[in-house]
N, C-alpha and C. Protein backbone atom coordinates (compact mmCIF):
# COMPACT_ATOMS: atom_id res chain seq x y z
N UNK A 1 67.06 10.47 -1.01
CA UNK A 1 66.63 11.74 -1.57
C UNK A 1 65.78 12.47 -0.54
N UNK A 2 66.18 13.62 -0.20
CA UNK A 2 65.73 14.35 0.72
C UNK A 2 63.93 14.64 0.06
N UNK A 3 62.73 14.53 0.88
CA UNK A 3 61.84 14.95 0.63
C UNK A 3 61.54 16.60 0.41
N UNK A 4 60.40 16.56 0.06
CA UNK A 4 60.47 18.52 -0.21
C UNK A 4 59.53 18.63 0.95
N UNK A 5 59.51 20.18 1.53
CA UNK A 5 58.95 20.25 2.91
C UNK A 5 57.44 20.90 2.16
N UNK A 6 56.97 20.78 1.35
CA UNK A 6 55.22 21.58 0.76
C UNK A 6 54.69 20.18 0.06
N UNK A 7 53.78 20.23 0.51
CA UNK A 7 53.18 19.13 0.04
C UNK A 7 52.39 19.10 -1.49
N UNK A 8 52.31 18.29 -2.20
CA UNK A 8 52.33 18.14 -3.38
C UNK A 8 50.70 19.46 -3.70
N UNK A 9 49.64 19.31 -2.62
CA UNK A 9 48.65 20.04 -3.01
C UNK A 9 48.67 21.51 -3.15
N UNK A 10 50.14 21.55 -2.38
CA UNK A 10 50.24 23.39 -2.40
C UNK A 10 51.35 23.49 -3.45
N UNK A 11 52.49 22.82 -3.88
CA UNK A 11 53.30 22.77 -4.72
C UNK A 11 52.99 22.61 -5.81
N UNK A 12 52.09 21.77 -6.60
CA UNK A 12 52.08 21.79 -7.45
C UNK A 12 50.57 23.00 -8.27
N UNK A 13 49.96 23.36 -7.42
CA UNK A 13 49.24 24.27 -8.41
C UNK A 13 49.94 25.92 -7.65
N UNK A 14 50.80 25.87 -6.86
CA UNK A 14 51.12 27.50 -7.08
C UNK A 14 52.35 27.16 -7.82
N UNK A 15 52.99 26.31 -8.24
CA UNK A 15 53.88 26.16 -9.25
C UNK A 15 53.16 26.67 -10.89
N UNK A 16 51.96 25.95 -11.10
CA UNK A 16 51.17 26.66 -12.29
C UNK A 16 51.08 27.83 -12.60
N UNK A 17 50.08 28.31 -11.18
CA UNK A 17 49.91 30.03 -11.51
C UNK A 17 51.26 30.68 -11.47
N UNK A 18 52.09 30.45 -10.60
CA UNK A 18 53.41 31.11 -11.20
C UNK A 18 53.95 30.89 -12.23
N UNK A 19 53.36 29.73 -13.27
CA UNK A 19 54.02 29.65 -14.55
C UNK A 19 53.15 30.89 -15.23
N UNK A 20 51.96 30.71 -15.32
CA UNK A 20 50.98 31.59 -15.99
C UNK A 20 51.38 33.01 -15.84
N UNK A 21 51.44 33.26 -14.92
CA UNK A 21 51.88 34.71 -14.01
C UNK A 21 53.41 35.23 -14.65
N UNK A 22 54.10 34.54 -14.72
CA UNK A 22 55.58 34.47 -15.68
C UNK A 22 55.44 34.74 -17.15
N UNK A 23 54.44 33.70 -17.76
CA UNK A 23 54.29 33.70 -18.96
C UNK A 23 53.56 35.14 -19.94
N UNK A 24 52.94 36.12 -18.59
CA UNK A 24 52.28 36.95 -18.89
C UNK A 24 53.50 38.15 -18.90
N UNK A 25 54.31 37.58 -18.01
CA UNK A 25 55.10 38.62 -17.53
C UNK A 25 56.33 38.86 -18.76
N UNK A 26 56.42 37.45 -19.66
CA UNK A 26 57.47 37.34 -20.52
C UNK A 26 56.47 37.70 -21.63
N UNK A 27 55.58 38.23 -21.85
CA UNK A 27 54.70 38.98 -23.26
C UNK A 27 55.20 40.28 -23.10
N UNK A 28 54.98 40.94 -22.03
CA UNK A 28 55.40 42.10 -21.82
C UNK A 28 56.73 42.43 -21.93
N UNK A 29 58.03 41.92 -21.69
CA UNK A 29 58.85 41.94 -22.00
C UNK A 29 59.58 41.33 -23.41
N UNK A 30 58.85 40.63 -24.26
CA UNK A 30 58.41 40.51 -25.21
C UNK A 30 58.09 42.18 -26.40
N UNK A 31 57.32 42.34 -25.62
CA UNK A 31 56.49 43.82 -26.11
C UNK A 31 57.63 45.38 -25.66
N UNK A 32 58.06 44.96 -24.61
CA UNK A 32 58.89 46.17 -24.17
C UNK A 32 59.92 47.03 -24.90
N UNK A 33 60.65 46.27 -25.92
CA UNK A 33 61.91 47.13 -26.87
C UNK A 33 60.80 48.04 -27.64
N UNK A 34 59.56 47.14 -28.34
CA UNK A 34 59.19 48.40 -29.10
C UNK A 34 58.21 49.71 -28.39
N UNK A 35 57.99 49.56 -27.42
CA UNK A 35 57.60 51.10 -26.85
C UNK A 35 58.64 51.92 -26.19
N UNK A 36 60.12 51.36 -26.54
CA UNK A 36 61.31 52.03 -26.58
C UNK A 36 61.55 53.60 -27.53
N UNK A 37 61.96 54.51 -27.03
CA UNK A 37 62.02 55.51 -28.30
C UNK A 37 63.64 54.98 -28.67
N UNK A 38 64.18 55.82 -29.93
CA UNK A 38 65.18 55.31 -30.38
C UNK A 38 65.88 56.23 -29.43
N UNK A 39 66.33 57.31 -28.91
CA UNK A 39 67.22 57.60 -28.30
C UNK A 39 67.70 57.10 -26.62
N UNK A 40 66.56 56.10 -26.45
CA UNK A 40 66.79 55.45 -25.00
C UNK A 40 67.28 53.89 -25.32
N UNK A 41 67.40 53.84 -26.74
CA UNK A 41 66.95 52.27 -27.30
C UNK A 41 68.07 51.30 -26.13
N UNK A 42 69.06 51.30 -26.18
CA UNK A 42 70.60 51.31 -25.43
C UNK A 42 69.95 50.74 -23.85
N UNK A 43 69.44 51.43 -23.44
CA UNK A 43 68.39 51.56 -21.60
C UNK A 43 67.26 50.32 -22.02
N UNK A 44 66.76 50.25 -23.08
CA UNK A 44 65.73 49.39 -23.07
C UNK A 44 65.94 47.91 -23.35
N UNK A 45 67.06 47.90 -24.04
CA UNK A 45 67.70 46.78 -24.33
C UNK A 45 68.77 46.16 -23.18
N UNK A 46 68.99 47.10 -22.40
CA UNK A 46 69.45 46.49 -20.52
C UNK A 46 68.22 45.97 -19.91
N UNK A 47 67.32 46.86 -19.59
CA UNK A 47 66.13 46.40 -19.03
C UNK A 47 65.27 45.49 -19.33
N UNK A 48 64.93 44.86 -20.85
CA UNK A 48 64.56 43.65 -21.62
C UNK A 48 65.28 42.42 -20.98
N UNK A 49 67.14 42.64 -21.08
CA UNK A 49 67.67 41.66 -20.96
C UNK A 49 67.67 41.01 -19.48
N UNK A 50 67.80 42.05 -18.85
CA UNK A 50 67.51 42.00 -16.94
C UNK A 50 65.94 41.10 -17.03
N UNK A 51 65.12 41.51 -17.36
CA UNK A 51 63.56 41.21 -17.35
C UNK A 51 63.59 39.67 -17.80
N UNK A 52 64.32 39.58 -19.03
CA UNK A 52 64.38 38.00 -19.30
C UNK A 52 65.11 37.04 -18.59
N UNK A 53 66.10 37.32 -18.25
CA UNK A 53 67.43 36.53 -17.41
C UNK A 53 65.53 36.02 -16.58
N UNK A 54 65.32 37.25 -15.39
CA UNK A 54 64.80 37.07 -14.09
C UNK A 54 63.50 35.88 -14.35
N UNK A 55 63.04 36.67 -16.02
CA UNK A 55 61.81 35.10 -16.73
C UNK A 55 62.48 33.77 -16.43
N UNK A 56 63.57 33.86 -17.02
CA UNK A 56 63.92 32.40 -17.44
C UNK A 56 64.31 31.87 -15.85
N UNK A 57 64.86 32.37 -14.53
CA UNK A 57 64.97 31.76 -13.68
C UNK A 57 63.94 31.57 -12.93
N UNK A 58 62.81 32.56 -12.90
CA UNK A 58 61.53 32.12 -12.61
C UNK A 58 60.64 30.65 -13.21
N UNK A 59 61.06 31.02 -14.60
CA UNK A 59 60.49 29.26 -15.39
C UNK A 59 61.08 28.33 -15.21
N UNK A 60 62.46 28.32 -14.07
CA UNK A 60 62.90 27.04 -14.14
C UNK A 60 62.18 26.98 -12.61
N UNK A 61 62.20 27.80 -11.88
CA UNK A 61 62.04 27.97 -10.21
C UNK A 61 60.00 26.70 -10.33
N UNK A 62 59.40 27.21 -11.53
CA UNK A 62 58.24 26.80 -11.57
C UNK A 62 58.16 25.30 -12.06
N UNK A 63 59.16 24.65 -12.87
CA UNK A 63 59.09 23.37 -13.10
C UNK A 63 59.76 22.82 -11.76
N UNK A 64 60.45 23.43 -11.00
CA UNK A 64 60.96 22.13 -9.67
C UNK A 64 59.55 22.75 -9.39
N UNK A 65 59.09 23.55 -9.06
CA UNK A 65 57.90 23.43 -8.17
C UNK A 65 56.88 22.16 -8.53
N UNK A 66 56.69 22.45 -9.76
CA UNK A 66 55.74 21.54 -10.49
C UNK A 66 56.53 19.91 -10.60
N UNK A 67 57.35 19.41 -10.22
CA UNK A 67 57.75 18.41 -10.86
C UNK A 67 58.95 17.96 -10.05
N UNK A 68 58.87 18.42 -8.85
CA UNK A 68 59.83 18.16 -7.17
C UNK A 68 60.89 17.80 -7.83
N UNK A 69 61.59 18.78 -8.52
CA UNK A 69 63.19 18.23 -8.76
C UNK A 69 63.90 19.41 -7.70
N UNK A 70 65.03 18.38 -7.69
CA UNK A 70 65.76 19.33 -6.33
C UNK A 70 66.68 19.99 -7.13
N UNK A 71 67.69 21.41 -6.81
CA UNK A 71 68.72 21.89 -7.66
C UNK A 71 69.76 20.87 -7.86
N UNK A 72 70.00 19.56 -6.71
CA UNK A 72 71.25 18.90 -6.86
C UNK A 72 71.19 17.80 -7.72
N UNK A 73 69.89 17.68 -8.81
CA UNK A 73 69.43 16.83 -9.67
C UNK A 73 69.52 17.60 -11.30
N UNK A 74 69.21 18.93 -11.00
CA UNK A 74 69.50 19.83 -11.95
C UNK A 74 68.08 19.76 -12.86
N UNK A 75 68.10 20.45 -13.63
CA UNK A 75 67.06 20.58 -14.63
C UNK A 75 67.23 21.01 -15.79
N UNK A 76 68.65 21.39 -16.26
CA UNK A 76 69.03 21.05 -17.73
C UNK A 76 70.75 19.95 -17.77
N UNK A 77 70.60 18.88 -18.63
CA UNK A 77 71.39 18.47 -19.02
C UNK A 77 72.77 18.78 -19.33
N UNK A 78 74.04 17.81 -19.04
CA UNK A 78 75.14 18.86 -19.47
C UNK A 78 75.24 18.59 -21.13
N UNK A 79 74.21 18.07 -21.66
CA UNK A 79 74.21 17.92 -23.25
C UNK A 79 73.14 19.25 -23.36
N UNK A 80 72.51 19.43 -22.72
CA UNK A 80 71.67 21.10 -23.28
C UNK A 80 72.65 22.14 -23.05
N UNK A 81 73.26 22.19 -21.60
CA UNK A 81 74.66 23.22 -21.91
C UNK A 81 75.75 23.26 -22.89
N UNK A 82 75.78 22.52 -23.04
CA UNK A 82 76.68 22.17 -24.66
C UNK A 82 75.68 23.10 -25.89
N UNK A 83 74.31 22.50 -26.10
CA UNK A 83 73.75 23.02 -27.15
C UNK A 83 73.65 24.65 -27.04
N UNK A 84 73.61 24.94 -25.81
CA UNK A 84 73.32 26.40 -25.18
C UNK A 84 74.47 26.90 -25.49
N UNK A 85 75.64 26.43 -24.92
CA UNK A 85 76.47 27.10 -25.53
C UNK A 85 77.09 27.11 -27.15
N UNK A 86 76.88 26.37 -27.72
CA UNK A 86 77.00 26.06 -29.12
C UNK A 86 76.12 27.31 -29.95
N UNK A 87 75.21 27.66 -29.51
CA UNK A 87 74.10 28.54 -29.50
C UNK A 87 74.45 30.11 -29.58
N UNK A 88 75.04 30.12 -28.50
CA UNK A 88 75.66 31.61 -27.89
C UNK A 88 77.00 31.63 -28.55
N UNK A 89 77.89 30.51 -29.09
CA UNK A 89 79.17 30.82 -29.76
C UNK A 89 78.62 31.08 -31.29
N UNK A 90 78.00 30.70 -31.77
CA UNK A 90 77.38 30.74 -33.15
C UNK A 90 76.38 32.26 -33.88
N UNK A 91 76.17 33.25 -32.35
CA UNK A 91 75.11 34.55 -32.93
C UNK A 91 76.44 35.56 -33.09
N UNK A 92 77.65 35.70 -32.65
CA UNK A 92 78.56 36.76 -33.29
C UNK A 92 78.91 35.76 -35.05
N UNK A 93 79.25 34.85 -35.59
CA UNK A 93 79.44 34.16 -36.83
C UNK A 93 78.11 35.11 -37.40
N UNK A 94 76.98 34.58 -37.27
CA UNK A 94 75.76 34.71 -37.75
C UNK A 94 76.00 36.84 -38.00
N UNK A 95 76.18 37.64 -36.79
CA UNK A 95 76.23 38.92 -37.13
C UNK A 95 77.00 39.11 -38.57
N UNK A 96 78.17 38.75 -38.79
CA UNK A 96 79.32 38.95 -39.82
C UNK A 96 78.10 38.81 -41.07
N UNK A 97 77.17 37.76 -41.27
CA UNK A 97 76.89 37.70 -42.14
C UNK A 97 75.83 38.74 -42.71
N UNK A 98 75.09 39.23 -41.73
CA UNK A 98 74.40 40.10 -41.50
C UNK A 98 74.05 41.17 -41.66
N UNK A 99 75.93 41.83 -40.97
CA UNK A 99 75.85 43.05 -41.61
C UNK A 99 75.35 43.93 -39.95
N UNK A 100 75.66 43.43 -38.85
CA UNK A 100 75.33 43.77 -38.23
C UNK A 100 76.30 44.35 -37.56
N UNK A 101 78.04 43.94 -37.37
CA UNK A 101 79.06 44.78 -36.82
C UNK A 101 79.29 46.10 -37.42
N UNK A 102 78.61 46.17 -38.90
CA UNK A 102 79.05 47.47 -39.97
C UNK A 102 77.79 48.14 -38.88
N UNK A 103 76.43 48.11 -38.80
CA UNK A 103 75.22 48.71 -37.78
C UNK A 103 76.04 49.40 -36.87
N UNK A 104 76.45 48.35 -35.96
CA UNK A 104 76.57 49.10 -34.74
C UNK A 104 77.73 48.87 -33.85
N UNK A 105 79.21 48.79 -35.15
CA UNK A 105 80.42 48.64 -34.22
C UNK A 105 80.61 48.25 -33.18
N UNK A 106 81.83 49.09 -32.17
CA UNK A 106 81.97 48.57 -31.20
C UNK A 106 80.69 48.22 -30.39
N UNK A 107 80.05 48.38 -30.02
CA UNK A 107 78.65 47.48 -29.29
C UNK A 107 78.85 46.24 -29.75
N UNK A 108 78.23 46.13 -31.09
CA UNK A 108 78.46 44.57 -31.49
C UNK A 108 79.98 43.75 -30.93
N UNK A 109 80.99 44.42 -30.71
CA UNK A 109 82.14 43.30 -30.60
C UNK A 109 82.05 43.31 -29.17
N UNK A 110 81.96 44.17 -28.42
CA UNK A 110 81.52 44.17 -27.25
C UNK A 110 80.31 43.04 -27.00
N UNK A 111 79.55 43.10 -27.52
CA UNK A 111 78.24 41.54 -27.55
C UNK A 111 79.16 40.90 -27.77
N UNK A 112 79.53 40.41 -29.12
CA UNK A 112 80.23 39.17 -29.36
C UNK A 112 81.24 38.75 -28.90
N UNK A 113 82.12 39.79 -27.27
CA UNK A 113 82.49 38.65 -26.33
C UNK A 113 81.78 38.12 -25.38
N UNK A 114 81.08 39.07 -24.94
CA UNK A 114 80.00 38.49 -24.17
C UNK A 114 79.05 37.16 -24.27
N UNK A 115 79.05 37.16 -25.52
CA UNK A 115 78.29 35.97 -26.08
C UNK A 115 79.84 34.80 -26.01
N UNK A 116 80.64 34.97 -26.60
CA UNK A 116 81.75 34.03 -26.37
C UNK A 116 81.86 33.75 -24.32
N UNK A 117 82.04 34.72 -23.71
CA UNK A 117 81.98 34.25 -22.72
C UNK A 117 81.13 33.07 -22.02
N UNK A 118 79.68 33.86 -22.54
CA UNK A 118 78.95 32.65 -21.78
C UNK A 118 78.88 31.22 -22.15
N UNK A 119 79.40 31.03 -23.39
CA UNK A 119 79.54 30.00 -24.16
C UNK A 119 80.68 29.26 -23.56
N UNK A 120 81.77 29.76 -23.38
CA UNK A 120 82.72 28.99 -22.78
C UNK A 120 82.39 28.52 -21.20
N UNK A 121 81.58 29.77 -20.48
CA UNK A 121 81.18 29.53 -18.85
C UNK A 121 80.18 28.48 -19.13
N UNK A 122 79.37 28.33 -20.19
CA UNK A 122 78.50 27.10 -20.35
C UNK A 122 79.12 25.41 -20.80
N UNK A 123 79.95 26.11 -21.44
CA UNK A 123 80.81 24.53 -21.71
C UNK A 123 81.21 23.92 -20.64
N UNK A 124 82.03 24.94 -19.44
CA UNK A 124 82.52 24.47 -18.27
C UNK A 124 81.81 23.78 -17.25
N UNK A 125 80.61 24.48 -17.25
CA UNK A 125 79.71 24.41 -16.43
C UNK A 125 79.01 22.98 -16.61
N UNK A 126 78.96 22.86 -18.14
CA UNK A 126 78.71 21.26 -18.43
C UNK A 126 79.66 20.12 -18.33
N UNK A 127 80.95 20.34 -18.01
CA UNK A 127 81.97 19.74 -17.62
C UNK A 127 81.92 19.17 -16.53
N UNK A 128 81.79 20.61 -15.76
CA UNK A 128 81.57 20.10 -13.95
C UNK A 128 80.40 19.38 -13.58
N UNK A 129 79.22 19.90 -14.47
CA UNK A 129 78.06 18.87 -13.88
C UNK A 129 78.16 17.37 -14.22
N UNK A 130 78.90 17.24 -15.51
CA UNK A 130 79.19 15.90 -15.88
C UNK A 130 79.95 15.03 -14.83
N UNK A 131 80.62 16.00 -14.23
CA UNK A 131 81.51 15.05 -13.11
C UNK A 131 80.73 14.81 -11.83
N UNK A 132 79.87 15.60 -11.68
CA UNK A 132 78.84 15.70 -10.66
C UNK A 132 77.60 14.41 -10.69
N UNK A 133 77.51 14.89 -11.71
CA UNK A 133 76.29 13.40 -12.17
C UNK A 133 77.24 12.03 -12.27
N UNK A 134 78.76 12.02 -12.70
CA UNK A 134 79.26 10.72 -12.43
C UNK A 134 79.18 10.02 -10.99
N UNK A 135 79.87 11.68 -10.47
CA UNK A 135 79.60 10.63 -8.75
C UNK A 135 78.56 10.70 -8.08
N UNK A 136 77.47 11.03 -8.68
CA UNK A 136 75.99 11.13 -7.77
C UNK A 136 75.92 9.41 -8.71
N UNK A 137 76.10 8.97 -9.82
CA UNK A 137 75.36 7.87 -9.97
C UNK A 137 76.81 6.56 -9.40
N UNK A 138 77.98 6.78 -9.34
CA UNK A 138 78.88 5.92 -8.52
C UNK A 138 78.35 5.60 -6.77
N UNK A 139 77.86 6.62 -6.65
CA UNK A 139 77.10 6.16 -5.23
C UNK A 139 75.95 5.36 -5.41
């Protein structure tokens, strides 16, 4: 296993404040749809989703920091990609009941492939890592 080139005293506490620093950053984006007006709502709900994606790869960027995992070890399971995607195939079902495609038509079916997509790119994705983790542990 290749060592990491920062040594544990600088790695592991700017791994923290960048969690903290993130965590502040995901309130605000949190907070951001509702100082949306309704006629931009459409713009704010791109920019939320952009803002979160960039959270969530920042919060993973901060646990290898904190916890020296390398990307070729991974840091979610191909049983959490399964649940993830199980997750993302299950919120267009959930709209129907809702009452949410009658809201806002085509948008909504437009989401609900999108959401099917990533669900299937997540299933795959847990496929391949499964084969990945077979031959990292056959060696």
């Amino acid at each position: 296993m290749e060592e990491s080139m920062l040594s544990p005293w600088v790695r592991i506490p700017s791994g923290i404040v960048l969690f903290f620093i993130n965590l502040l950053c995901l309130l605000g984006v949190i907070v951001m749809p509702m100082a949306v007006h309704e006629e931009k709502y459409l713009f704010g709900v791109l920019i939320t989703t952009v803002c979160a994606i960039l959270n969530a790869w920042l919060f993973i960027k901060c646990f290898q920091l904190i916890f020296n995992l390398n990307a070729s070890n991974g840091l979610i399971s191909p049983f959490g990609f399964r649940v993830a995607a199980v997750m993302y195939m299950l919120l267009p079902i959930v709209g129907i009941f809702t009452g949410y495609y009658s809201q806002y038509g085509w948008l909504a079916l437009i989401q609900a492939g999108i959401y099917y997509f990533i669900g299937i790119s997540l299933l795959s994705y847990a496929k391949q890592r499964e084969g990945t983790l077979a031959s990292y542990k056959a060696l």
